[in-house]
C-alpha atoms as a PDB file:
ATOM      1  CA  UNK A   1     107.019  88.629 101.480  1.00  0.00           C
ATOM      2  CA  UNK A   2     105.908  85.342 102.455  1.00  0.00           C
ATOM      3  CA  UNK A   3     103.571  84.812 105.812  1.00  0.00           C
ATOM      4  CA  UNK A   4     104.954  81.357 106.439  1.00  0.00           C
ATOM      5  CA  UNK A   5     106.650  81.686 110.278  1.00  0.00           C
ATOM      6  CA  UNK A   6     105.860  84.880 111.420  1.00  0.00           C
ATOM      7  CA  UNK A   7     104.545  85.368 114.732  1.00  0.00           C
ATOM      8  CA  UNK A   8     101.041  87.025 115.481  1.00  0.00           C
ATOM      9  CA  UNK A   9     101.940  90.830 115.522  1.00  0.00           C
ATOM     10  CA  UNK A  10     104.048  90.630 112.257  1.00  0.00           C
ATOM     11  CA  UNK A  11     101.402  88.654 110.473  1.00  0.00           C
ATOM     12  CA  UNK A  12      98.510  91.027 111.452  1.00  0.00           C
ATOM     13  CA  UNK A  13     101.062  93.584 110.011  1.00  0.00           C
ATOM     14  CA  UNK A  14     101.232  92.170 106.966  1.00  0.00           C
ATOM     15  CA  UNK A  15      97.490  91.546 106.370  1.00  0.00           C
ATOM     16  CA  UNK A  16      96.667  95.686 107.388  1.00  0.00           C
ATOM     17  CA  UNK A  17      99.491  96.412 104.420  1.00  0.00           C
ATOM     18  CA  UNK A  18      98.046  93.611 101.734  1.00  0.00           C
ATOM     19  CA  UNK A  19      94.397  95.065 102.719  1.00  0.00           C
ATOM     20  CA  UNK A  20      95.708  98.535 102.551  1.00  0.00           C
ATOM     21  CA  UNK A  21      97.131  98.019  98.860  1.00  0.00           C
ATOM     22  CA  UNK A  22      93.605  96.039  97.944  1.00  0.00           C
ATOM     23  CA  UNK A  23      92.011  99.119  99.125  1.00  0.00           C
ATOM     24  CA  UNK A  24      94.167 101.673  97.129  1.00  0.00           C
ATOM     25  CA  UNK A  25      93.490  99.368  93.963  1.00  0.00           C
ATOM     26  CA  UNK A  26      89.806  99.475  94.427  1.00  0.00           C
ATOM     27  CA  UNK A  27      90.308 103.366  94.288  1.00  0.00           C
ATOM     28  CA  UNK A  28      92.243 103.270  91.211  1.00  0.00           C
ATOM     29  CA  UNK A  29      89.845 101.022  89.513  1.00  0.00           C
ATOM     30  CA  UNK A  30      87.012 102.692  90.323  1.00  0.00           C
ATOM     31  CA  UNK A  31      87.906 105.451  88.044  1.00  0.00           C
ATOM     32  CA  UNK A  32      89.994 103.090  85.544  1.00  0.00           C
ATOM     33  CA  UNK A  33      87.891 100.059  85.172  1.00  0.00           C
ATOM     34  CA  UNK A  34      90.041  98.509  82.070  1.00  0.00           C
ATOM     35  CA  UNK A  35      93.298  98.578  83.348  1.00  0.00           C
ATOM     36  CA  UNK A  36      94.613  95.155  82.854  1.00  0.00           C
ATOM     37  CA  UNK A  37      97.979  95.709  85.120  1.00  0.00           C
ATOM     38  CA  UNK A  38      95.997  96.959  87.803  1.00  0.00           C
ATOM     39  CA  UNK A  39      93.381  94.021  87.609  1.00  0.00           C
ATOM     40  CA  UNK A  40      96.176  91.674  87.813  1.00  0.00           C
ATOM     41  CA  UNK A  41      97.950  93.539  90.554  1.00  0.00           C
ATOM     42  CA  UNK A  42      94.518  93.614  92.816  1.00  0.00           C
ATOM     43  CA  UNK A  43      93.678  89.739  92.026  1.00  0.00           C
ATOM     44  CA  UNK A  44      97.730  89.040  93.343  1.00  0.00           C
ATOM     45  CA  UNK A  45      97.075  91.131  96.515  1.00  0.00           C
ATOM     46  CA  UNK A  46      93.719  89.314  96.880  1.00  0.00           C
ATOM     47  CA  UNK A  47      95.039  86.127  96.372  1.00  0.00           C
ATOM     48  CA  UNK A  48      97.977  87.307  98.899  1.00  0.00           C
ATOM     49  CA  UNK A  49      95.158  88.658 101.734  1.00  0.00           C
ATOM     50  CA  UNK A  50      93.080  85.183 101.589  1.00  0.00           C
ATOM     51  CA  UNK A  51      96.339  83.241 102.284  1.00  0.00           C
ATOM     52  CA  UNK A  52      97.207  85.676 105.080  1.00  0.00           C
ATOM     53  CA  UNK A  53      93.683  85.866 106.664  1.00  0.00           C
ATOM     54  CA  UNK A  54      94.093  81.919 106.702  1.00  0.00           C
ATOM     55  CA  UNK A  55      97.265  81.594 108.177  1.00  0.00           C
ATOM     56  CA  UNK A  56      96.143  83.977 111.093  1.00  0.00           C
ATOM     57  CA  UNK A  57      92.794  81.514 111.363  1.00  0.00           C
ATOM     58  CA  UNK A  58      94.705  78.472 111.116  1.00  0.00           C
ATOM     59  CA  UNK A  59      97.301  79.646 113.721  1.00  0.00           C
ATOM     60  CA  UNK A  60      95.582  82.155 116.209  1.00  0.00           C
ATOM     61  CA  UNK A  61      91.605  82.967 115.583  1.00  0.00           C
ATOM     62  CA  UNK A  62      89.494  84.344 112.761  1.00  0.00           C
ATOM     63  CA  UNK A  63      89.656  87.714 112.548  1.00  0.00           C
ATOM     64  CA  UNK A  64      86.428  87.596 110.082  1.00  0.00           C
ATOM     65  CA  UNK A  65      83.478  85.289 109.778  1.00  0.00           C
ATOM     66  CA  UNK A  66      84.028  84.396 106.663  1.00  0.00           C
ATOM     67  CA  UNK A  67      87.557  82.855 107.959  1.00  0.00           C
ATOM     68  CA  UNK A  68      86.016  80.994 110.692  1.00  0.00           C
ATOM     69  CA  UNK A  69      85.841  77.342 111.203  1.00  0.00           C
ATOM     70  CA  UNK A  70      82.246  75.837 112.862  1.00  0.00           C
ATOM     71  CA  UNK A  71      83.920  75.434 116.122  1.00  0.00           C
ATOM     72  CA  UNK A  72      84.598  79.007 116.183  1.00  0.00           C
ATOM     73  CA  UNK A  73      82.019  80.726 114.862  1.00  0.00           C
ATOM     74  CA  UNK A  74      79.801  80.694 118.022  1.00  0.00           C
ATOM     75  CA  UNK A  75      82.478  81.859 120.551  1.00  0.00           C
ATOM     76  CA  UNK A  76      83.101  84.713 118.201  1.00  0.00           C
ATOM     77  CA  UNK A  77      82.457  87.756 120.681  1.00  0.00           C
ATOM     78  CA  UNK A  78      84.106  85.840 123.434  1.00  0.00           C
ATOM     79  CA  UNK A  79      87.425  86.663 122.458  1.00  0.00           C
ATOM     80  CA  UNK A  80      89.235  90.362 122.990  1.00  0.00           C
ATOM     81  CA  UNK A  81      89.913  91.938 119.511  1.00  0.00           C
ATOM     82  CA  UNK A  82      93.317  92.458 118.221  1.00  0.00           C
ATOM     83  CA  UNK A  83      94.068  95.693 118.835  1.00  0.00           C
ATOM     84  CA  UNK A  84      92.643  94.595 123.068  1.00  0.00           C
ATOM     85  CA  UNK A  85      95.360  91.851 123.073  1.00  0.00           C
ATOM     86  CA  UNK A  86      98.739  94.090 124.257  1.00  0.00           C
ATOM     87  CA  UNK A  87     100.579  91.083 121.476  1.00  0.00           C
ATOM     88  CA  UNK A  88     104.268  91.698 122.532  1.00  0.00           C
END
């Protein structure tokens, strides 16, 4: 699934299932630490969350610090979080 021209709601969407999957790979490799498929399958969904979390940056606000450009990181708390927003 590619994030390129989805609106806000269906993009957020797709970050909570990438992040969901990176989360659920952790788990797995936490108990099998030399799996090569599921190394490779994390560092895609990785790769897939950092595009994602840039998009939404790029095209709404930064949902972390770590995606924020200068100009936004000191109006961070100004803004209502995403679940606050009522995105129809």
């Amino acid at each position: 699934m590619l994030t390129q021209s989805k609106n806000q709601e269906q993009l957020l969407h797709w970050i909570d299932m990438v992040s969901l999957m990176m989360v659920d790979l952790t788990l797995y490799l936490d108990t099998h630490p030399y799996d090569a498929d599921a190394i490779d399958h994390f560092n895609h969904y990785q790769a897939l969350y950092k595009k994602a979390m840039k998009e939404y940056a790029e095209n709404f606000e930064p949902l972390t610090l770590s995606t924020s450009t200068p100009e936004h990181v000191w109006c961070w708390g100004l803004s209502r979080n995403p679940w606050e927003r009522g995105i129809s």
